[in-house]
PDB file of N, CA and C in Angstrom:
ATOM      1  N   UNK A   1     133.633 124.839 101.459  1.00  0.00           N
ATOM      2  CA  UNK A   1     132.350 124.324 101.916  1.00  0.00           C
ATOM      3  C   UNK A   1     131.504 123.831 100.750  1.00  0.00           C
ATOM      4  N   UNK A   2     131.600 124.419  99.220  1.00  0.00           N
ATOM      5  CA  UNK A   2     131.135 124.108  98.151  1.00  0.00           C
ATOM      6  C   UNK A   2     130.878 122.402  98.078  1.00  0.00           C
ATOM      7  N   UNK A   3     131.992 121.753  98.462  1.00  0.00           N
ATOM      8  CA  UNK A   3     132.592 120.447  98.401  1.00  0.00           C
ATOM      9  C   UNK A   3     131.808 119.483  98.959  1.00  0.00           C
ATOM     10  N   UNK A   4     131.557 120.482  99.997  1.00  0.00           N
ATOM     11  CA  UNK A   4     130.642 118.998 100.999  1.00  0.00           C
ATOM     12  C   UNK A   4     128.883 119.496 100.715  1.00  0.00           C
ATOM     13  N   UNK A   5     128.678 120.114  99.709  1.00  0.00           N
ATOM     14  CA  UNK A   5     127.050 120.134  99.491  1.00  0.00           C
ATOM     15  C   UNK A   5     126.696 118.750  98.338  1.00  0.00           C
ATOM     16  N   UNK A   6     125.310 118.436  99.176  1.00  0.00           N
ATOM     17  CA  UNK A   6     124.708 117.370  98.410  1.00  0.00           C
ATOM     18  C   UNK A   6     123.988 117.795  97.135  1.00  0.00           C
ATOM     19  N   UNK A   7     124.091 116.495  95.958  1.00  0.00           N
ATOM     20  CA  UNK A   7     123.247 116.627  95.118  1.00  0.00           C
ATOM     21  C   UNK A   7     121.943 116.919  95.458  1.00  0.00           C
ATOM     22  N   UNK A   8     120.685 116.794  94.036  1.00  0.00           N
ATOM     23  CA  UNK A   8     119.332 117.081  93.942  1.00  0.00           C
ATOM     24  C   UNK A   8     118.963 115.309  94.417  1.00  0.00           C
ATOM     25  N   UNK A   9     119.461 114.460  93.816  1.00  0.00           N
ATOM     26  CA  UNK A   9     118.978 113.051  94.394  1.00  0.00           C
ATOM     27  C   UNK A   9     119.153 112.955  95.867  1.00  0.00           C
ATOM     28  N   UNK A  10     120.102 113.235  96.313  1.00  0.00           N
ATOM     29  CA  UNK A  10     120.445 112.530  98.108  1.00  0.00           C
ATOM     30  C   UNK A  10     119.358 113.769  98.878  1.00  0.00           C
ATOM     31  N   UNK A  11     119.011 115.164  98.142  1.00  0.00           N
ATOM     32  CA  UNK A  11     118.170 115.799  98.601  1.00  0.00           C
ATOM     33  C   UNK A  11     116.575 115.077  98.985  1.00  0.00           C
ATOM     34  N   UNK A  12     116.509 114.441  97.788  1.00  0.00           N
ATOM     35  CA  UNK A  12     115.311 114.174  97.284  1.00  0.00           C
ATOM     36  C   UNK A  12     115.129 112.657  98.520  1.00  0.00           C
ATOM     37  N   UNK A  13     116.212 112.207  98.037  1.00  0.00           N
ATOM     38  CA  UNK A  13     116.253 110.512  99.291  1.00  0.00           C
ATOM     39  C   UNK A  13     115.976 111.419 101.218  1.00  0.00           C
ATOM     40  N   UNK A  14     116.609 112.764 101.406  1.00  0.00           N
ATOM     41  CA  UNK A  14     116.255 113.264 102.591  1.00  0.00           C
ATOM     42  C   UNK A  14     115.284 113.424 102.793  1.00  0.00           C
ATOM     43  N   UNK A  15     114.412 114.117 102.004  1.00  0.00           N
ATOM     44  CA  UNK A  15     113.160 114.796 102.351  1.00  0.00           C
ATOM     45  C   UNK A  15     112.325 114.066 102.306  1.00  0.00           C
ATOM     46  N   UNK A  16     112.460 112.144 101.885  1.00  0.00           N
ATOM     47  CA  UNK A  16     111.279 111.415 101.354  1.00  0.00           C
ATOM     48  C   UNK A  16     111.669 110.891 103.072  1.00  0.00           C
ATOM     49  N   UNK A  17     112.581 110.535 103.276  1.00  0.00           N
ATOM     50  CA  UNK A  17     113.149 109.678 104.402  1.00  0.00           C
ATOM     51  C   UNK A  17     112.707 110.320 105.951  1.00  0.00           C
ATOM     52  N   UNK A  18     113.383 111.707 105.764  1.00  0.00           N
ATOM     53  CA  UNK A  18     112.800 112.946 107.231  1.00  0.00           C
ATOM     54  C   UNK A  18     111.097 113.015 107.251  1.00  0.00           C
ATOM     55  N   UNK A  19     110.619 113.263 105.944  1.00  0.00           N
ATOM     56  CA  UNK A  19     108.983 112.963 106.072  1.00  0.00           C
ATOM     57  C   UNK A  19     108.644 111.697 106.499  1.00  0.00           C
ATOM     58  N   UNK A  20     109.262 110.463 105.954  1.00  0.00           N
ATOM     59  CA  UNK A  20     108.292 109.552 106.466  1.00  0.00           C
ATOM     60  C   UNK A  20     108.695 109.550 108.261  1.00  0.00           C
ATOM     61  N   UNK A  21     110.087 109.817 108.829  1.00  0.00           N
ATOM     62  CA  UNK A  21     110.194 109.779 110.460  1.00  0.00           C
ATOM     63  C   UNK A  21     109.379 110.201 111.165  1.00  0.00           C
ATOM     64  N   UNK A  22     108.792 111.845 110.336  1.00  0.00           N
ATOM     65  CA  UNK A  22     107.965 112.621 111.205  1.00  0.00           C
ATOM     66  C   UNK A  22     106.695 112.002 111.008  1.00  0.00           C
ATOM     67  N   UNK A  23     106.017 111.835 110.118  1.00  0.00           N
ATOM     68  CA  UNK A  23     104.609 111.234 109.823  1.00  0.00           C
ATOM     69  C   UNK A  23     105.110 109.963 110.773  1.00  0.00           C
ATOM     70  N   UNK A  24     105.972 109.316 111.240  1.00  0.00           N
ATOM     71  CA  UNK A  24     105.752 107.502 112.305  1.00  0.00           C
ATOM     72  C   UNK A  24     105.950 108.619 113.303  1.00  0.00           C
ATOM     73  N   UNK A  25     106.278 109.746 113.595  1.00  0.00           N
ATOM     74  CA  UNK A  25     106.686 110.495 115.067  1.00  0.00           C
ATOM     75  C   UNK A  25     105.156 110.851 115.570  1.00  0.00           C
ATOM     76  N   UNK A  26     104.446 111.127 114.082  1.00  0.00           N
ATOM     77  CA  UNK A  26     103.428 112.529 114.352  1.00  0.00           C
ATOM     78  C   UNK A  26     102.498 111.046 115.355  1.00  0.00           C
ATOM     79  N   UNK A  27     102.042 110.236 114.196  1.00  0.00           N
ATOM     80  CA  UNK A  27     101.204 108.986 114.248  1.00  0.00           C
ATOM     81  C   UNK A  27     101.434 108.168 115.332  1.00  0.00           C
ATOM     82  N   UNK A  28     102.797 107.663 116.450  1.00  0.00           N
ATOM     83  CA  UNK A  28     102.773 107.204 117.396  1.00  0.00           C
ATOM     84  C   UNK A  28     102.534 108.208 118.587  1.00  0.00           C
ATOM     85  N   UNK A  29     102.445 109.574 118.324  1.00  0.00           N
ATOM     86  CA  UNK A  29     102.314 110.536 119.376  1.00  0.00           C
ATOM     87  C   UNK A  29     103.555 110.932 119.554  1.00  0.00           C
ATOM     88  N   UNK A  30     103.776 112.730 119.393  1.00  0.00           N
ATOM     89  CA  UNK A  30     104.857 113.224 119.831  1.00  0.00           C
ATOM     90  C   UNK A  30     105.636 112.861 121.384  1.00  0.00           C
ATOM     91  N   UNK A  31     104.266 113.051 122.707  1.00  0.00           N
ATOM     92  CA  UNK A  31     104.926 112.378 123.997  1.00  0.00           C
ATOM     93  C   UNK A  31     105.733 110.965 124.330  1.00  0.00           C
ATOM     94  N   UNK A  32     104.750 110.092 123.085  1.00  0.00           N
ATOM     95  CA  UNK A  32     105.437 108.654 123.691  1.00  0.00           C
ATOM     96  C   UNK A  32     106.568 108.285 122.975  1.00  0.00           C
ATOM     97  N   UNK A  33     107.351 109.236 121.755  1.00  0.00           N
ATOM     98  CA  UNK A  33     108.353 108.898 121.066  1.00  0.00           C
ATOM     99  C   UNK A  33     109.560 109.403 121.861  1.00  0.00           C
ATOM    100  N   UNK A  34     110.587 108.557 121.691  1.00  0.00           N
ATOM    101  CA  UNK A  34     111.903 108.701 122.380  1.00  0.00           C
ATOM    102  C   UNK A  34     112.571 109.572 122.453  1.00  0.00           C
ATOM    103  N   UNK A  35     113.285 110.610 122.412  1.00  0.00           N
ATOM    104  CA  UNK A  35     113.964 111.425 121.954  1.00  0.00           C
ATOM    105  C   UNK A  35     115.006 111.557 121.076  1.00  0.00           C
ATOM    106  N   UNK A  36     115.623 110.509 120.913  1.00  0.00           N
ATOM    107  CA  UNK A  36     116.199 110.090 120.256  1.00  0.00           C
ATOM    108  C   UNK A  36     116.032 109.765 118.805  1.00  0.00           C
ATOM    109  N   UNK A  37     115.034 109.839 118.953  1.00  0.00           N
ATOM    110  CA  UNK A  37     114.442 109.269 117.015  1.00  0.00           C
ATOM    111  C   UNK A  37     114.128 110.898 116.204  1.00  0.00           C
ATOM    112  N   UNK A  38     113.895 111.623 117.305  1.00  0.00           N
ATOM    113  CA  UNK A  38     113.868 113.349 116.846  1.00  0.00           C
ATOM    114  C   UNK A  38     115.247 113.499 115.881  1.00  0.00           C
ATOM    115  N   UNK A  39     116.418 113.029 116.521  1.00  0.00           N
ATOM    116  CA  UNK A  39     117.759 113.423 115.879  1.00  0.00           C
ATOM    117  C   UNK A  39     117.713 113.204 114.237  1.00  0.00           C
ATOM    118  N   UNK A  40     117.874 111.830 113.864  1.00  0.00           N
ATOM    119  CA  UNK A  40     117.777 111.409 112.575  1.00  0.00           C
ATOM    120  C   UNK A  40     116.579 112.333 111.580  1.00  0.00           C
ATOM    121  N   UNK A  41     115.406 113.089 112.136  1.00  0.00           N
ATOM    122  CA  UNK A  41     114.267 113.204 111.754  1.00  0.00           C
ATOM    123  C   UNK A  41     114.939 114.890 111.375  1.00  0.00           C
ATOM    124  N   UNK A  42     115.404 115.075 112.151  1.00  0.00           N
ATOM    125  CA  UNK A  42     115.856 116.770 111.677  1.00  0.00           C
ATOM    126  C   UNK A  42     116.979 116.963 111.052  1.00  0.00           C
ATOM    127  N   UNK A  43     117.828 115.957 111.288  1.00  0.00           N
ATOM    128  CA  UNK A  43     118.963 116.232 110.465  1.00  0.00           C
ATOM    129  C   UNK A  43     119.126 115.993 108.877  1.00  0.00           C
ATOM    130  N   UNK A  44     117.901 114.911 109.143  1.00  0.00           N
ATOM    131  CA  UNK A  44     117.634 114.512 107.115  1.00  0.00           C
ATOM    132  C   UNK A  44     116.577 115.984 106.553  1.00  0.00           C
ATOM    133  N   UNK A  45     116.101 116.712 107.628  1.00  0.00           N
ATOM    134  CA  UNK A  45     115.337 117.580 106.786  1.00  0.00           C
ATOM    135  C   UNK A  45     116.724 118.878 106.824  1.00  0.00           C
ATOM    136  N   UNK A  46     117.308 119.338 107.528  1.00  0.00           N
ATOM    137  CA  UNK A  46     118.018 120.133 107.663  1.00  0.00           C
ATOM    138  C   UNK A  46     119.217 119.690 106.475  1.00  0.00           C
ATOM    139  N   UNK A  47     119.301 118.285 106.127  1.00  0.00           N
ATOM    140  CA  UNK A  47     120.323 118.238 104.832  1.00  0.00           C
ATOM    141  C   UNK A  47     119.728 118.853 103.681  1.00  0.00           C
ATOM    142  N   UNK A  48     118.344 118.261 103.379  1.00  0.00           N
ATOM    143  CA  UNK A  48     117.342 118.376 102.520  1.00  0.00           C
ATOM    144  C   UNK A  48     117.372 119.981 102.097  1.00  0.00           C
ATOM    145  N   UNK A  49     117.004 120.203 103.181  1.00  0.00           N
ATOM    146  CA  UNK A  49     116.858 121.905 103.226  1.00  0.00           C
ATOM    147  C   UNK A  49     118.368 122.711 102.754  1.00  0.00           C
ATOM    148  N   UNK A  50     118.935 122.868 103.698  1.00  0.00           N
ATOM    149  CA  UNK A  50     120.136 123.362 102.992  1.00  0.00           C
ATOM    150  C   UNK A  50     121.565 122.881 102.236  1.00  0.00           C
ATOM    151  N   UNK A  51     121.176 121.204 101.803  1.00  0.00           N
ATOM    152  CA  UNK A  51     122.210 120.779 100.914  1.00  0.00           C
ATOM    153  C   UNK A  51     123.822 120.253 102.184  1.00  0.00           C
ATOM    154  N   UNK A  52     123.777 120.991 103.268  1.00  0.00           N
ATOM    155  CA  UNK A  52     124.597 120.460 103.947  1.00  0.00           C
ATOM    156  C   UNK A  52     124.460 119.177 104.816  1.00  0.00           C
ATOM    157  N   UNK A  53     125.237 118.046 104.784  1.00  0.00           N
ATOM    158  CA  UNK A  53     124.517 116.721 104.978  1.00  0.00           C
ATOM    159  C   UNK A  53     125.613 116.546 106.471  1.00  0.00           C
ATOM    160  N   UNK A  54     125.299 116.720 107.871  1.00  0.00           N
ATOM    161  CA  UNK A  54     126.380 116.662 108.683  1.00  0.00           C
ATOM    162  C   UNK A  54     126.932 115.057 108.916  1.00  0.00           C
ATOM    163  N   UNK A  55     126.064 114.221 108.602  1.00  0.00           N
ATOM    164  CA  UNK A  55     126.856 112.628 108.607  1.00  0.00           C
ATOM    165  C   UNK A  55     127.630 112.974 107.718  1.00  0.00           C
ATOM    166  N   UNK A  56     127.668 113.362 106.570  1.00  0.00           N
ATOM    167  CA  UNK A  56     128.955 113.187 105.468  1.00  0.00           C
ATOM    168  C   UNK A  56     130.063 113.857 105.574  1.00  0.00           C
ATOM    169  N   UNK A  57     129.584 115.418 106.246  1.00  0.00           N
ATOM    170  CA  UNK A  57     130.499 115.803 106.985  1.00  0.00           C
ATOM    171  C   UNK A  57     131.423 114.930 108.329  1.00  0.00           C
ATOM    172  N   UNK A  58     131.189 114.480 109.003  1.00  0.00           N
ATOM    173  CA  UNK A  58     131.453 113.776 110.540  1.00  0.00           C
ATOM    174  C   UNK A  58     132.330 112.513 109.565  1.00  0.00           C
ATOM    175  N   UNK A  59     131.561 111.468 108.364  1.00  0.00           N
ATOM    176  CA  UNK A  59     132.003 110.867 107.757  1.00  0.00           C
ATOM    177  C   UNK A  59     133.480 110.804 106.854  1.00  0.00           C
ATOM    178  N   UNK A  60     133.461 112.169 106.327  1.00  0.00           N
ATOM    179  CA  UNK A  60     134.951 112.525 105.615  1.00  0.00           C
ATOM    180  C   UNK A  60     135.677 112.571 106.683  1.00  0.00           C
ATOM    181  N   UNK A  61     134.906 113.254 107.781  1.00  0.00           N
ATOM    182  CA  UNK A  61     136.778 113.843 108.452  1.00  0.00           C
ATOM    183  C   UNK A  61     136.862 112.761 109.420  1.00  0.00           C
ATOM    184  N   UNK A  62     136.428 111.148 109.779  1.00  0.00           N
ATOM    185  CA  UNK A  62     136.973 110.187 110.253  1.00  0.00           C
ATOM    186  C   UNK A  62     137.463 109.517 109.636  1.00  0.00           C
ATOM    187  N   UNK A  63     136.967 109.354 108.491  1.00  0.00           N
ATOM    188  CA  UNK A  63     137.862 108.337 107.644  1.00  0.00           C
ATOM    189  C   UNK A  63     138.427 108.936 106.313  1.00  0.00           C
ATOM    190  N   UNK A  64     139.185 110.273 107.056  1.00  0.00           N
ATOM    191  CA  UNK A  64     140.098 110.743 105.766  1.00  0.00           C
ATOM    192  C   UNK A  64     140.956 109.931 105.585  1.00  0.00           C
ATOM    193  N   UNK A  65     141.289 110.083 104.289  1.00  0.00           N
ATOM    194  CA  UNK A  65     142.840 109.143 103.872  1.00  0.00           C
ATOM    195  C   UNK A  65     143.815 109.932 104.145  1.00  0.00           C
ATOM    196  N   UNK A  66     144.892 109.351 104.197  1.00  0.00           N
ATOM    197  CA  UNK A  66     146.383 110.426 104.970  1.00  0.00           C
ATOM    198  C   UNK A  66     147.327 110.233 103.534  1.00  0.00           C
ATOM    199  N   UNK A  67     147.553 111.454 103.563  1.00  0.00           N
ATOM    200  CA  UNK A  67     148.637 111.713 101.948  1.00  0.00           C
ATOM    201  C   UNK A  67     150.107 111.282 102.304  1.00  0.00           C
ATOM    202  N   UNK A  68     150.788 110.585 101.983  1.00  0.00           N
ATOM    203  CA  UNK A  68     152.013 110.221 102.313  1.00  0.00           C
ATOM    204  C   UNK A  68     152.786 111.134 100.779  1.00  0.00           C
TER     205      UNK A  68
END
């Protein structure tokens, strides 16, 4: 699991990126935002936060390379 933790930069690109979603979430009103835009908004803070990034995860294991 060591393997798939993110650097201090892609941390740093999460937490700038998940803040600005929530500040356009907070500012158009929590009711009238989609539900859908919640997803991206927690998952960049939840990388941020604990270094585990689940796109990169989902990312390796579709387009693993096959060892011949």
């Amino acid at each position: 699991m060591n393997n798939l933790r993110i650097q201090a930069p892609m941390r740093f690109f999460f937490t700038v990126t998940g803040t600005m979603i929530w500040i356009g979430i907070w500012l158009t009103g929590f009711a009238v935002v989609n539900w859908i835009l919640y997803l991206p908004a927690v998952f960049f803070i939840f990388a941020a936060v604990t270094g585990i990034c689940p796109g990169i995860i989902v990312s390796n294991w579709l387009f693993q390379q096959k060892r011949t």
